[in-house]
N, C-alpha and C. Protein backbone atom coordinates (compact mmCIF):
# COMPACT_ATOMS: atom_id res chain seq x y z
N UNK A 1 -54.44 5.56 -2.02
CA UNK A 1 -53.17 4.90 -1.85
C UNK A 1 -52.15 5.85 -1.18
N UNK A 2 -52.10 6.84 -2.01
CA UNK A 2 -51.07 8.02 -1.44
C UNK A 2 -51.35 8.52 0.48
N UNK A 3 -52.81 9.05 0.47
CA UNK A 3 -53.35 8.89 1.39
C UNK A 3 -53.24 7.79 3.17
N UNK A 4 -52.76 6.88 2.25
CA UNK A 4 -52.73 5.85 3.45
C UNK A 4 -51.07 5.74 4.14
N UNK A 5 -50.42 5.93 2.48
CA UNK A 5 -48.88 5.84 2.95
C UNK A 5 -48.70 7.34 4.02
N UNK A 6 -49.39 8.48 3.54
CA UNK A 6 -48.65 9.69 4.48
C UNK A 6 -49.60 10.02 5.52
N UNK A 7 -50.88 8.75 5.56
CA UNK A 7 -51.11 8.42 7.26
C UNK A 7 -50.33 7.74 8.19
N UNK A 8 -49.89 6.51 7.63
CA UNK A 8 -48.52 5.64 8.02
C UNK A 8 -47.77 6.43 8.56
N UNK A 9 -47.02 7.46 7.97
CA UNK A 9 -45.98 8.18 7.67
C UNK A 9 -45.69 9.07 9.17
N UNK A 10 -47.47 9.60 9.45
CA UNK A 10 -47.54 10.58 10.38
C UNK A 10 -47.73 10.01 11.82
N UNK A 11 -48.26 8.94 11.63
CA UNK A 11 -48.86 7.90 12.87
C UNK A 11 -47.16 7.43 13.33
N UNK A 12 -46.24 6.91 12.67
CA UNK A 12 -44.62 6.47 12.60
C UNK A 12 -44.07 7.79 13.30
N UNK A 13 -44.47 9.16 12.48
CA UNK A 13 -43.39 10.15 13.16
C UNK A 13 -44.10 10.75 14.85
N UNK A 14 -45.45 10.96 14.70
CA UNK A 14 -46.39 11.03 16.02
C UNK A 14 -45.57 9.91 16.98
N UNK A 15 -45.87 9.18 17.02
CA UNK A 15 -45.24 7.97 17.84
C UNK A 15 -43.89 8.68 18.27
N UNK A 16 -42.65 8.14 17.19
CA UNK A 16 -41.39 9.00 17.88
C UNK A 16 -41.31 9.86 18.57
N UNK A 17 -42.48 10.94 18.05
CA UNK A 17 -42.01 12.20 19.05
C UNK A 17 -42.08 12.06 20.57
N UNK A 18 -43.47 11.12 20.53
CA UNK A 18 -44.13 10.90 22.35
C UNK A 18 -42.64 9.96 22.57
N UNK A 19 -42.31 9.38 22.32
CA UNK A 19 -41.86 8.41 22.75
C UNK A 19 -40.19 9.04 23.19
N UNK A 20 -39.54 10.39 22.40
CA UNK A 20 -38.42 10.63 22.37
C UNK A 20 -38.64 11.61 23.49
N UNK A 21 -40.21 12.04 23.43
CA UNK A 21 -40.32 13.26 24.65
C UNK A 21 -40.15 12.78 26.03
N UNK A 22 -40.64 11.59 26.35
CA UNK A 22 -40.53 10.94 27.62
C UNK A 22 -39.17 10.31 27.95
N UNK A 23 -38.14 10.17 27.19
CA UNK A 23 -36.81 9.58 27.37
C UNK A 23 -36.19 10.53 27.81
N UNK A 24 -35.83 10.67 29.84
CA UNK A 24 -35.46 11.65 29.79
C UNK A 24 -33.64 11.93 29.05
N UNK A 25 -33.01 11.09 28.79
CA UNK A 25 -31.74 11.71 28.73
C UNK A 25 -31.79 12.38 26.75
N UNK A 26 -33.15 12.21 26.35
CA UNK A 26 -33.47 13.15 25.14
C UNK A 26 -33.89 14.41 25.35
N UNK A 27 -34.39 14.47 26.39
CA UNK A 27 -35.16 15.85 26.48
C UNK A 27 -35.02 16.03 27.78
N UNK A 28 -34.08 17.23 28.53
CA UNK A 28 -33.40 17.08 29.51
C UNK A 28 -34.68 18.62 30.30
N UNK A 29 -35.45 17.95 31.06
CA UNK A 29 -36.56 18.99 31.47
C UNK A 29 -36.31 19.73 32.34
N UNK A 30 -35.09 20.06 32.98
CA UNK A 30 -34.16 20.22 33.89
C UNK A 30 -33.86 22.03 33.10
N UNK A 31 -32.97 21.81 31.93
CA UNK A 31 -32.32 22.28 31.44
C UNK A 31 -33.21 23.33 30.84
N UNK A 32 -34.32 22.70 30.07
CA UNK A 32 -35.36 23.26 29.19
C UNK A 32 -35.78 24.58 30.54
N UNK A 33 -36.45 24.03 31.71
CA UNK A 33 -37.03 25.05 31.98
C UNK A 33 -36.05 26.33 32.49
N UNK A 34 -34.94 26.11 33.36
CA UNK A 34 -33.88 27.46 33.39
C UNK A 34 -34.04 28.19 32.03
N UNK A 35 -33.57 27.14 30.57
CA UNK A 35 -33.80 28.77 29.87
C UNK A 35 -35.28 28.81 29.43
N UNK A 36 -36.33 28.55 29.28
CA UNK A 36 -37.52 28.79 29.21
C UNK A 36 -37.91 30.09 30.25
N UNK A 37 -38.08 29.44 32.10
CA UNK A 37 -38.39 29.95 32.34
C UNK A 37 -39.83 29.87 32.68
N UNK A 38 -40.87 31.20 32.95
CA UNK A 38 -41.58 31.08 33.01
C UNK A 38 -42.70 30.82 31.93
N UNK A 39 -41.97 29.96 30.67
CA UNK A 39 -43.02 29.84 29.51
C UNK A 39 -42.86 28.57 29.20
N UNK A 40 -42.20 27.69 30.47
CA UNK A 40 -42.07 26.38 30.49
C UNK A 40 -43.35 25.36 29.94
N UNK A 41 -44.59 25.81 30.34
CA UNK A 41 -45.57 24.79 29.96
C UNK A 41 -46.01 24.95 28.21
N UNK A 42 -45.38 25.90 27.52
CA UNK A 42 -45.39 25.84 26.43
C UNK A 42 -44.75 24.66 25.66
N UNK A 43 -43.89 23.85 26.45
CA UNK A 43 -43.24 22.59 26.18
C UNK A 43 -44.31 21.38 26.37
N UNK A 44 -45.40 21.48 26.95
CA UNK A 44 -46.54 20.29 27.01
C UNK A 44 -46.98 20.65 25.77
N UNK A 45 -47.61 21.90 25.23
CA UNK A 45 -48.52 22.54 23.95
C UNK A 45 -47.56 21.89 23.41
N UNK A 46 -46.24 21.80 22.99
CA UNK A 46 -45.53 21.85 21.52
C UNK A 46 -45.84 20.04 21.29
N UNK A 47 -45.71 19.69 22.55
CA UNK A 47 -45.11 18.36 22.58
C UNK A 47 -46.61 17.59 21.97
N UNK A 48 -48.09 18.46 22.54
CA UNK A 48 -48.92 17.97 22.93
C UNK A 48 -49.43 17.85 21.15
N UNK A 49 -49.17 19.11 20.22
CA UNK A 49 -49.32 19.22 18.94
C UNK A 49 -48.47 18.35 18.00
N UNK A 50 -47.79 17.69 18.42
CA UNK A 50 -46.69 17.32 17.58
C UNK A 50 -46.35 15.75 17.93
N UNK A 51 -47.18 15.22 19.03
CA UNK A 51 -47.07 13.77 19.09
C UNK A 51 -48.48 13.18 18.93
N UNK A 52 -48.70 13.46 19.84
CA UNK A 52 -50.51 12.52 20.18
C UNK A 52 -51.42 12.92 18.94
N UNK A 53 -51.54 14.41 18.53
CA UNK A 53 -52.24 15.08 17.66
C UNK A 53 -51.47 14.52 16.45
N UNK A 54 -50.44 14.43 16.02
CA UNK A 54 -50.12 13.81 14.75
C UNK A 54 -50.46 12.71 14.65
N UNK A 55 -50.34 12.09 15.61
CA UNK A 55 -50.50 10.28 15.16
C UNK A 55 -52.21 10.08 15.00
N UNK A 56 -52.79 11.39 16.19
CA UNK A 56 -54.37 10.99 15.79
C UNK A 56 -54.57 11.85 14.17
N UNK A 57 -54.21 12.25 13.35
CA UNK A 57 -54.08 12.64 12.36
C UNK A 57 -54.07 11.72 11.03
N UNK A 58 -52.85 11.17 11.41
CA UNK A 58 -52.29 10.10 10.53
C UNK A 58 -52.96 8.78 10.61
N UNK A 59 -53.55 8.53 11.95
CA UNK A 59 -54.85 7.28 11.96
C UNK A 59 -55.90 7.88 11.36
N UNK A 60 -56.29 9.46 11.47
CA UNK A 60 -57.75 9.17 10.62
C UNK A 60 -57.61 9.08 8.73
N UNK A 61 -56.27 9.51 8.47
CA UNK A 61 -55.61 9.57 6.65
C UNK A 61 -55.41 7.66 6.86
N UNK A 62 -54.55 7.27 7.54
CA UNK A 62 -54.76 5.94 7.03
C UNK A 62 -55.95 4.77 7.11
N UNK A 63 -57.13 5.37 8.12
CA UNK A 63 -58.50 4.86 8.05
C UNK A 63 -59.26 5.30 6.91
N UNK A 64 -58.92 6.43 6.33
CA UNK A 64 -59.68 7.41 5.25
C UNK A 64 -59.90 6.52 4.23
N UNK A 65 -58.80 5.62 3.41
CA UNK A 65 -58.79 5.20 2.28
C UNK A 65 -60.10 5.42 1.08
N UNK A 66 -59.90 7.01 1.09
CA UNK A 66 -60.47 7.36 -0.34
C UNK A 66 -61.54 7.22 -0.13
């Protein structure tokens, strides 16, 4: 039970992130890389761990059911 709600949970916040990363006037890619710099593609890794990879996370906890 617990299991399924904080697959929900992660699949809901996975989603937002992709979805807030591609809006550009949320995430201004412009801006990011001047101060980044040359460690700019570290912004695909963060993005890449923290959207797609959560939600595939949170689908295999809410397929899991125990």
């Amino acid at each position: 039970m617990i299991i399924t709600k904080v697959g929900i949970l992660l699949m809901l916040v996975g989603c937002l992130i992709s979805i807030l990363f591609w809006i550009p006037q949320v995430v201004n890619r412009k801006r990011l890389k001047e101060i980044i710099g040359p460690r700019y593609p570290l912004i695909y890794f963060f993005y890449i761990t923290n959207g797609p990879v959560l939600f595939l996370v949170g689908y295999y906890l809410f397929q899991y059911n125990g």
